[in-house]
C-alpha atoms as a PDB file:
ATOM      1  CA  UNK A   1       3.615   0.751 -10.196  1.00  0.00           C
ATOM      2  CA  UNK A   2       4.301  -2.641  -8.691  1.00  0.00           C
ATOM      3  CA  UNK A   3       3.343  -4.761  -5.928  1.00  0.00           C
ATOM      4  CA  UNK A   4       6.538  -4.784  -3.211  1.00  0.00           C
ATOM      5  CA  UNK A   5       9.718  -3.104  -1.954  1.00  0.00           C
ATOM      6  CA  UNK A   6      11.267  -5.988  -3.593  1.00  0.00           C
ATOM      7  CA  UNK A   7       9.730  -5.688  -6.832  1.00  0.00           C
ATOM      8  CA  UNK A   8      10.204  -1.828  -7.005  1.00  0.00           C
ATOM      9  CA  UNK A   9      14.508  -2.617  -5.986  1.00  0.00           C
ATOM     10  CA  UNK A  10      14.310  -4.787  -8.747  1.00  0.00           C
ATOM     11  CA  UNK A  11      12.887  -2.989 -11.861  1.00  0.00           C
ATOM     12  CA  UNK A  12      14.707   0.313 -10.914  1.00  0.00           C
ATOM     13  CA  UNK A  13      18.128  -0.432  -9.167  1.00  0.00           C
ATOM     14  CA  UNK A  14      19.576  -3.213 -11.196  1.00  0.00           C
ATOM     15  CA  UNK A  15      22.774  -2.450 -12.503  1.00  0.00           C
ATOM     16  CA  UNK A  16      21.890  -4.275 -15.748  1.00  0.00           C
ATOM     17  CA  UNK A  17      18.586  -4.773 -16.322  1.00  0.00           C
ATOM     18  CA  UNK A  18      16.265  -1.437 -14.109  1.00  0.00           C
ATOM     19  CA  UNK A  19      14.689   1.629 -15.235  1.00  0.00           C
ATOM     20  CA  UNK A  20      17.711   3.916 -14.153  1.00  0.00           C
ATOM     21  CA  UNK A  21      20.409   1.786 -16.072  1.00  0.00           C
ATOM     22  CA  UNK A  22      17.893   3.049 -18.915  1.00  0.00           C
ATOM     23  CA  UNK A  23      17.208   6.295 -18.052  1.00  0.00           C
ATOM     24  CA  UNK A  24      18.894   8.975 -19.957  1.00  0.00           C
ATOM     25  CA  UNK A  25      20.508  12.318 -18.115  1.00  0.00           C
ATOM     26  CA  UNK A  26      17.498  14.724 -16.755  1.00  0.00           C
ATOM     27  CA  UNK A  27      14.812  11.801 -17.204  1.00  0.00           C
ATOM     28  CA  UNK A  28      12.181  11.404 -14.529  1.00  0.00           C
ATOM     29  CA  UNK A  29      11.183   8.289 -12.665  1.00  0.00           C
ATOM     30  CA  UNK A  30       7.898   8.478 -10.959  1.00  0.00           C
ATOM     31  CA  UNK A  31       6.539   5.086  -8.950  1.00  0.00           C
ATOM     32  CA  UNK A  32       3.245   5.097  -8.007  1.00  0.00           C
ATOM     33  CA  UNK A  33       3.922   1.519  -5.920  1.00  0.00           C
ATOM     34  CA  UNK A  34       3.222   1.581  -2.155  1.00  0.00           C
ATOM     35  CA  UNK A  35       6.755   0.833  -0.815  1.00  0.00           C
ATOM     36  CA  UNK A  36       9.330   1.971   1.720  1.00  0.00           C
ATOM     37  CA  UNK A  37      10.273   5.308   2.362  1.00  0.00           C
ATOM     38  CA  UNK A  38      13.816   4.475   3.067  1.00  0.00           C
ATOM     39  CA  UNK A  39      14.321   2.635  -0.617  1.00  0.00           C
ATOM     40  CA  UNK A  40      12.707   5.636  -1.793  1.00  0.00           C
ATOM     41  CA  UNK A  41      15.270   8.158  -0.530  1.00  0.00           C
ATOM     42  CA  UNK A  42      17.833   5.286  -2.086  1.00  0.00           C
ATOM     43  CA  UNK A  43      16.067   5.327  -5.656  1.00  0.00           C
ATOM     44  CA  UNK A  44      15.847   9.433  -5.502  1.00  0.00           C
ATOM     45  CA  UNK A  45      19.928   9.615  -4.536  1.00  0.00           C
ATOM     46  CA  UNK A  46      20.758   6.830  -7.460  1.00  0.00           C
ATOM     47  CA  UNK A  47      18.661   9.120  -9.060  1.00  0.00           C
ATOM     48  CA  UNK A  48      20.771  11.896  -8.802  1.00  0.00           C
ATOM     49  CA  UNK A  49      23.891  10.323  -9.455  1.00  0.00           C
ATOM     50  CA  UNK A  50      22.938   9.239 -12.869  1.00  0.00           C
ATOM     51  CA  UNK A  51      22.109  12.774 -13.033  1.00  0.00           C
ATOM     52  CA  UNK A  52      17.998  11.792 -13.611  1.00  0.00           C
ATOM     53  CA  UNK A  53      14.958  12.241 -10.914  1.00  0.00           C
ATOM     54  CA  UNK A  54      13.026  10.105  -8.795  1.00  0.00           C
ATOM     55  CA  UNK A  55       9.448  10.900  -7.513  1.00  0.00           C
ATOM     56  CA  UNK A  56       7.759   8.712  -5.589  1.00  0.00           C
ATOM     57  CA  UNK A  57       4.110   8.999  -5.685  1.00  0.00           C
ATOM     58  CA  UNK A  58       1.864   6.086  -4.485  1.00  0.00           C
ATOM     59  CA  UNK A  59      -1.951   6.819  -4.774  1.00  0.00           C
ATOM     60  CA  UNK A  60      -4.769   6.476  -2.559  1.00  0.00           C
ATOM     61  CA  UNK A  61      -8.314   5.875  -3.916  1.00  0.00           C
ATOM     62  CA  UNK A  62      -8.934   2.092  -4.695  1.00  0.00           C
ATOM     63  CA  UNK A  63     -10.349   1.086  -7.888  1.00  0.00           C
ATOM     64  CA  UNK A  64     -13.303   4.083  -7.856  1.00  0.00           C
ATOM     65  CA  UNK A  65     -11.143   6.687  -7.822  1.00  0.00           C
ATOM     66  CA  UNK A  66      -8.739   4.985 -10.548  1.00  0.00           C
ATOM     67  CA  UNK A  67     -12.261   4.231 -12.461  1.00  0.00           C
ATOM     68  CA  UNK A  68     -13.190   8.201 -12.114  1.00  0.00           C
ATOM     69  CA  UNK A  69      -9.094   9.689 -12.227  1.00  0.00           C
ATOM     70  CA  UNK A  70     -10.258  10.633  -8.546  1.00  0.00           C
ATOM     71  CA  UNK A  71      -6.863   9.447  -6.950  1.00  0.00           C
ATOM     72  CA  UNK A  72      -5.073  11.272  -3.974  1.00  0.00           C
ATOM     73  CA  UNK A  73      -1.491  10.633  -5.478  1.00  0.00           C
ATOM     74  CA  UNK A  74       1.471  11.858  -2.439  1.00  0.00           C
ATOM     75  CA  UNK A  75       4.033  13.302  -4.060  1.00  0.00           C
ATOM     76  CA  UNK A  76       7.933  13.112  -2.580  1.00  0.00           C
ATOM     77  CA  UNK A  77      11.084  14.512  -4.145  1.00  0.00           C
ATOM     78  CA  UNK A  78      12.376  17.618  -5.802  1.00  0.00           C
ATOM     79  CA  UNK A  79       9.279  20.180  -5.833  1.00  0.00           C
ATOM     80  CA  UNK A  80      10.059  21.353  -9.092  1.00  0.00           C
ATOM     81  CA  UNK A  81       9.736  18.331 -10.481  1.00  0.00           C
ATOM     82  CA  UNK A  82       6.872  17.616  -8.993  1.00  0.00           C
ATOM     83  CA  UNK A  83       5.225  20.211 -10.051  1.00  0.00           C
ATOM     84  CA  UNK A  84       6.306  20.238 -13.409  1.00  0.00           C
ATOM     85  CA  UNK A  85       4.622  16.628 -13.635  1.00  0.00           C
ATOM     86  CA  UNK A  86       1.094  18.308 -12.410  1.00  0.00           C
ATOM     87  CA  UNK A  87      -0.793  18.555 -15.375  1.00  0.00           C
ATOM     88  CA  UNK A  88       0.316  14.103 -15.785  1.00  0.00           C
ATOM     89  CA  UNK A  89      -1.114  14.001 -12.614  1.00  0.00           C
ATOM     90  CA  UNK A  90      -4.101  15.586 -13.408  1.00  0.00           C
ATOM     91  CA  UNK A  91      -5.148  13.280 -15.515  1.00  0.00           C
ATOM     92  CA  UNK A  92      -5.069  10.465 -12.327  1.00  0.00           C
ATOM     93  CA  UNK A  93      -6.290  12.490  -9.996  1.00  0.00           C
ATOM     94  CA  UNK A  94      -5.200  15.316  -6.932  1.00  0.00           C
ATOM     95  CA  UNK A  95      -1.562  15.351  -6.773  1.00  0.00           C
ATOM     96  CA  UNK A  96      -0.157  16.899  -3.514  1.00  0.00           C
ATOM     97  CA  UNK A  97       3.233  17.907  -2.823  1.00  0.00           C
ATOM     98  CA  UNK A  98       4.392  16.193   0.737  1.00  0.00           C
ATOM     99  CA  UNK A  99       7.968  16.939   0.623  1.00  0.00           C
ATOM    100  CA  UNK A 100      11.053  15.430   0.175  1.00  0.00           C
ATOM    101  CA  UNK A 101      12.003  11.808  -1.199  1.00  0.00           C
ATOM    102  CA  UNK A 102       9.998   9.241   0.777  1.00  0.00           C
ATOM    103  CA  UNK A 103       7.548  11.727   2.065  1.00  0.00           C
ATOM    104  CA  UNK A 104       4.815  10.190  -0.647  1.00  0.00           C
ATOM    105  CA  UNK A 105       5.644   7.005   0.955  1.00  0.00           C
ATOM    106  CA  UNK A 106       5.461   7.649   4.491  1.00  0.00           C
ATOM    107  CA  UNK A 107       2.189   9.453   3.494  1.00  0.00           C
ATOM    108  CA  UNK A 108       0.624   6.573   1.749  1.00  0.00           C
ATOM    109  CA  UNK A 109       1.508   3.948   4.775  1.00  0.00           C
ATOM    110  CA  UNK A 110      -0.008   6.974   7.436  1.00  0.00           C
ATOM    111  CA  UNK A 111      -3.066   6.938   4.867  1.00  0.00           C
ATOM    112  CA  UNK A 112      -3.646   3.196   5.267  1.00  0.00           C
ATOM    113  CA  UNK A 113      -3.625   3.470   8.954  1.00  0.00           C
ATOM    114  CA  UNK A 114      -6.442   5.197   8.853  1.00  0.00           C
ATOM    115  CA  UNK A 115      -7.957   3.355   6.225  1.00  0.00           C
ATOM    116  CA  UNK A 116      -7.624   0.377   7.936  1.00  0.00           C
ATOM    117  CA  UNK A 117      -8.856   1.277  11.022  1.00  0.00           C
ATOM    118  CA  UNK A 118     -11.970   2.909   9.195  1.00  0.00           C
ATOM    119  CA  UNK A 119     -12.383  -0.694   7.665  1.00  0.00           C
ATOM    120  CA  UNK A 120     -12.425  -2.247  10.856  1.00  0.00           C
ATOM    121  CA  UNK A 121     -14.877   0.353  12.069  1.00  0.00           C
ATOM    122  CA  UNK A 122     -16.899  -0.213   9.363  1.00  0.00           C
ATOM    123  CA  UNK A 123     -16.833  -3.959   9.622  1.00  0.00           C
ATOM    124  CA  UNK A 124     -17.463  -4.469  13.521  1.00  0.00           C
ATOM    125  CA  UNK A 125     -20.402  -1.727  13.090  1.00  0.00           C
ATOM    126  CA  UNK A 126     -22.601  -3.623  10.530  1.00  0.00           C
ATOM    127  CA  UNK A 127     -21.614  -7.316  11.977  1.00  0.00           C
ATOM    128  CA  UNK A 128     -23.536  -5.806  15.240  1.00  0.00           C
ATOM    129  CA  UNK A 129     -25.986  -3.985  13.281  1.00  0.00           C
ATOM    130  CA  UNK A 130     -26.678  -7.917  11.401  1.00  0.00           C
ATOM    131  CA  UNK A 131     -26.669  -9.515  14.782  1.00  0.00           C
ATOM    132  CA  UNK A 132     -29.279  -6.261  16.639  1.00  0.00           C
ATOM    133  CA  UNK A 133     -31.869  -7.588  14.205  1.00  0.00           C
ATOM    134  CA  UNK A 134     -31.320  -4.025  12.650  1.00  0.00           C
ATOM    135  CA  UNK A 135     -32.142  -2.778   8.781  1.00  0.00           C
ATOM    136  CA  UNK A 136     -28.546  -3.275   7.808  1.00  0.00           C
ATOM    137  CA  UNK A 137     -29.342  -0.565   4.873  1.00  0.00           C
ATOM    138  CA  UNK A 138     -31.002   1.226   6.303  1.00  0.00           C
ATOM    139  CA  UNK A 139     -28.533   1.508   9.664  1.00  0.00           C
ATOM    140  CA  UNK A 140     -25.561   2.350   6.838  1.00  0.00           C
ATOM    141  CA  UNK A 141     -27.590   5.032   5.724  1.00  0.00           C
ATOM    142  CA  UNK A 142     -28.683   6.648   8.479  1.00  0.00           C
ATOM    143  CA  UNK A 143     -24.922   6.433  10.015  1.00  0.00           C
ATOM    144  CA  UNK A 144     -23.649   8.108   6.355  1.00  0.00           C
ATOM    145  CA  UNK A 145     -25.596  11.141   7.559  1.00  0.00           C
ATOM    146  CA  UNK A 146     -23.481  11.739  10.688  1.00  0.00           C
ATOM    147  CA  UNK A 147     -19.919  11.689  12.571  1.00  0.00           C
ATOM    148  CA  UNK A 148     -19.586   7.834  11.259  1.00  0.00           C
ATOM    149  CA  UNK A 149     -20.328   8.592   7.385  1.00  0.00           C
ATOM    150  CA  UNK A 150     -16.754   8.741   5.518  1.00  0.00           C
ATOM    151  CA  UNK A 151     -15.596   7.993   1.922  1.00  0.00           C
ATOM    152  CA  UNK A 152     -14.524   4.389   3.300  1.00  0.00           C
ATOM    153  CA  UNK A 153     -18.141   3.657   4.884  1.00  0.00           C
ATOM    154  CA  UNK A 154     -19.759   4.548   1.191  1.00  0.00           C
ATOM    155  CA  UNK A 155     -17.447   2.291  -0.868  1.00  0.00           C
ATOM    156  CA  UNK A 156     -16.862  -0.331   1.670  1.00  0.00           C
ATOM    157  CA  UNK A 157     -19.770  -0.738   3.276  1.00  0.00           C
ATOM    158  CA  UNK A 158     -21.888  -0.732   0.660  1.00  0.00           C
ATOM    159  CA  UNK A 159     -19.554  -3.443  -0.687  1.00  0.00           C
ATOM    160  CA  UNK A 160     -19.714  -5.633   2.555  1.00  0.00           C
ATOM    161  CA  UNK A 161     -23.778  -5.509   2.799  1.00  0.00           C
ATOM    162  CA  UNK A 162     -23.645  -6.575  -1.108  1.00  0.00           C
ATOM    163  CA  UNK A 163     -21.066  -9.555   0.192  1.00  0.00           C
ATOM    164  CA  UNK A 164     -19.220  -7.863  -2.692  1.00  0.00           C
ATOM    165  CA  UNK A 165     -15.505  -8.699  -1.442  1.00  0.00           C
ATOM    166  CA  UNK A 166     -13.717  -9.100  -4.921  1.00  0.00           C
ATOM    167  CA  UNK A 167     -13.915  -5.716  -5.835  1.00  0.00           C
ATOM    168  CA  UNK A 168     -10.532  -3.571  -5.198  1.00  0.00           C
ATOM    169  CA  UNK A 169      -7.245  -4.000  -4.551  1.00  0.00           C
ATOM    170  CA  UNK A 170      -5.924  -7.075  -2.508  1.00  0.00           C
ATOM    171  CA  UNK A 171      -5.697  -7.363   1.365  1.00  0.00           C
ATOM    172  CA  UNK A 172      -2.215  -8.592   0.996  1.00  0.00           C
ATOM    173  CA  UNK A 173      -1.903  -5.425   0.062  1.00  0.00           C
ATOM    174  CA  UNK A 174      -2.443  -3.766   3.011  1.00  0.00           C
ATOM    175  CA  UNK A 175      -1.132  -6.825   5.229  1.00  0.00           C
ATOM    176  CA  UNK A 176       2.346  -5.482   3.687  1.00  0.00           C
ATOM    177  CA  UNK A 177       1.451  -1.539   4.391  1.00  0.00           C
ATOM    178  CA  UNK A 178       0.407  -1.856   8.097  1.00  0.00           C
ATOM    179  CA  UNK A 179       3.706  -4.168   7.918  1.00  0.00           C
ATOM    180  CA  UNK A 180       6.090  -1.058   7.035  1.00  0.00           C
ATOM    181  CA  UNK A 181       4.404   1.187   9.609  1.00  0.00           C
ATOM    182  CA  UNK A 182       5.597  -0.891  12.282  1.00  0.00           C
ATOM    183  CA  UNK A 183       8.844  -2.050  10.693  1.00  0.00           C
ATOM    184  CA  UNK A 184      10.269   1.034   9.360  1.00  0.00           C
ATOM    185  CA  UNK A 185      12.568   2.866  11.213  1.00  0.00           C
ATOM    186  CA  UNK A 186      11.578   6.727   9.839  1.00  0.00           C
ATOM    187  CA  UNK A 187      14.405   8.336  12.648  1.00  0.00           C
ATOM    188  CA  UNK A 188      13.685  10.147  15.710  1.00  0.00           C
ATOM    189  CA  UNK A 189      10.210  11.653  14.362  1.00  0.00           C
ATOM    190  CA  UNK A 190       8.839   8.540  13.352  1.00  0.00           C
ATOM    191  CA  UNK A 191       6.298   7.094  15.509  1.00  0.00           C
ATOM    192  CA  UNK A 192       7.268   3.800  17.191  1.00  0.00           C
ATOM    193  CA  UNK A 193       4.177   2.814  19.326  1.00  0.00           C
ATOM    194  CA  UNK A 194       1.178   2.070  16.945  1.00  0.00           C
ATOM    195  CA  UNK A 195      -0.791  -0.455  18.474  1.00  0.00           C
ATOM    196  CA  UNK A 196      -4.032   0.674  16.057  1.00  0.00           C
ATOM    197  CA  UNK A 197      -1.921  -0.428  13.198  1.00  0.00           C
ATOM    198  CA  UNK A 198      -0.536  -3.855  14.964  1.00  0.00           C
ATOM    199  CA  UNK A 199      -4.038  -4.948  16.077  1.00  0.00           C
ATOM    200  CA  UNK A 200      -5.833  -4.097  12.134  1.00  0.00           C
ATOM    201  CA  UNK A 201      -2.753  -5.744  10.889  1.00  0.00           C
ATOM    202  CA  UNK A 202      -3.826  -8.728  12.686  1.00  0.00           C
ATOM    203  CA  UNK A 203      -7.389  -8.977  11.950  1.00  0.00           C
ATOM    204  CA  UNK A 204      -6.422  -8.744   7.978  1.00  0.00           C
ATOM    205  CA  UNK A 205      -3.953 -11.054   8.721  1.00  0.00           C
ATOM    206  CA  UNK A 206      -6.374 -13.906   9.964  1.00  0.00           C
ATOM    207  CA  UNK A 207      -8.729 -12.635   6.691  1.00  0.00           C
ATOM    208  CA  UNK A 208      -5.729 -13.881   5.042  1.00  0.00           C
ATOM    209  CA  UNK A 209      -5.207 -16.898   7.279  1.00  0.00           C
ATOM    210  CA  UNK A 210      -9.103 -17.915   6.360  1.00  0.00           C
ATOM    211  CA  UNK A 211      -7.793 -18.501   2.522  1.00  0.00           C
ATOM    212  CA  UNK A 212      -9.317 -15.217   1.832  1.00  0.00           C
ATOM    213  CA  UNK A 213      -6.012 -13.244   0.912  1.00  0.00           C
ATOM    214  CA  UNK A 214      -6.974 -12.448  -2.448  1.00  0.00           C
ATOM    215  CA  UNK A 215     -10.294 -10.542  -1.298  1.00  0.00           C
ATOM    216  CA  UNK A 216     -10.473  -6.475  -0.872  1.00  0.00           C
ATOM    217  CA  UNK A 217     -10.365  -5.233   2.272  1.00  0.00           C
ATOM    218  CA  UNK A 218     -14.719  -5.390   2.655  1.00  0.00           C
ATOM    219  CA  UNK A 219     -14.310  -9.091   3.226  1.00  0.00           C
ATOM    220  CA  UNK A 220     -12.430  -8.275   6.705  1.00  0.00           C
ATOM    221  CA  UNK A 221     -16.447  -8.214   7.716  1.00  0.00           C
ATOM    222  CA  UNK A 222     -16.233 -12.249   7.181  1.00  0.00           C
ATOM    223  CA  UNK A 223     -13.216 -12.336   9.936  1.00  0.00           C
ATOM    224  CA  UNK A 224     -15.500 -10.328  12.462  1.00  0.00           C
ATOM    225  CA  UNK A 225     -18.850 -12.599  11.912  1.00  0.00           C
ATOM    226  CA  UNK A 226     -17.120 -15.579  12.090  1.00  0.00           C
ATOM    227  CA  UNK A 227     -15.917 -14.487  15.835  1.00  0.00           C
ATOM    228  CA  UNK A 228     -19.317 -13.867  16.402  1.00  0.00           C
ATOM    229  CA  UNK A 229     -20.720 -17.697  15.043  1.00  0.00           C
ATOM    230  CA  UNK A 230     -22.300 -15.123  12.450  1.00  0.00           C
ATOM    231  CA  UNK A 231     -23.643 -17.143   9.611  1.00  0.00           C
ATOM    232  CA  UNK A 232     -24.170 -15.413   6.350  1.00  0.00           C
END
């Protein structure tokens, strides 16, 4: 796993220095990195032609389910392979098998669409909840009971009513995600109107805009209060 497209073109395509120049006949290559589904289906053929296999499996679960090998890890490429990698997997988390090269990917950026928009959810609820004079704890427990509880609400909310926003992965990192859902061109199937994904794209962008770009996604709370003169 690393951080871009860019880096993942690097490490595995170069002729002189990547993983497949490397790789011996019938190895695997499996990359866990969120990236694009089109340079997967690129690293899966180069794959092939130096007669090795490419997986691409980027995980969903943040830091707990890393912490608790609780991960939702999307699986594309050959489904042999991928299933002859399972009992790896197991030790991460859930694998699932979503098809062919740069299905995992397209997977993991449809995942964090929802994600994000659960985040911003999660974030506009409480900042009115703060500024109703409500039991902010007591409001995110109540709401964990019903239609608004989700995985995201536990771990994040809890997280934004400790003003906890270092924990977890980057919001660059999902800046880059919601970035490829409205960049990449997936062919006629592909969706081309998501204007959920441009709008959280630009809230986390202005998180990052704030200086805060190296905070977890909870801190997109900070970006909500301060349009709302919300001092904390």
């Amino acid at each position: 796993m690393v951080g871009n497209p860019g880096d993942v073109r690097a490490v595995v395509l170069d002729a002189a220095s990547g993983v497949l120049a490397g790789l011996r006949p019938g190895g695997v290559l499996v990359d866990c990195t969120s990236s694009s589904p089109s340079l997967a289906r690129e690293v899966a053929a180069a794959a092939r032609a130096a007669g090795c296999y490419a997986v691409d499996s980027p995980v969903s679960g943040g830091d707990v389910g890393a912490r608790d090998g609780a991960l939702a890890l999307l699986a594309g490429g050959d489904e042999a392979v991928v299933s002859w990698l399972a009992p790896l997997f197991a030790h991460l988390g859930r694998p699932t098998y979503m098809g062919p090269p740069g299905s995992g990917q397209s997977s993991k950026i449809a995942n964090q669409i929802a994600v994000a928009g659960a985040v911003v959810g999660a974030s506009e609820a409480l900042a009115f909840a703060n500024a109703a004079g409500l039991d902010a704890p007591l409001f995110l427990d109540a709401v964990s009971k019903g239609a608004a509880g989700s995985r995201v609400m536990d771990i994040f909310g809890e997280r934004m009513l400790r003003r906890e926003f270092a924990s977890g992965g980057s919001v660059k990192y999902i800046i880059k995600d919601l970035g490829m859902a409205l960049e990449t061109e997936e062919g006629p199937e592909g969706a081309k109107a998501l204007p959920g994904a441009a709008m959280f794209r630009q809230m986390f962008s202005a998180m990052a805009a704030n200086g805060d770009g190296d905070l977890s996604l909870q801190g997109l709370i900070t970006v909500v209060e301060r349009l709302n003169g919300i001092r904390k």
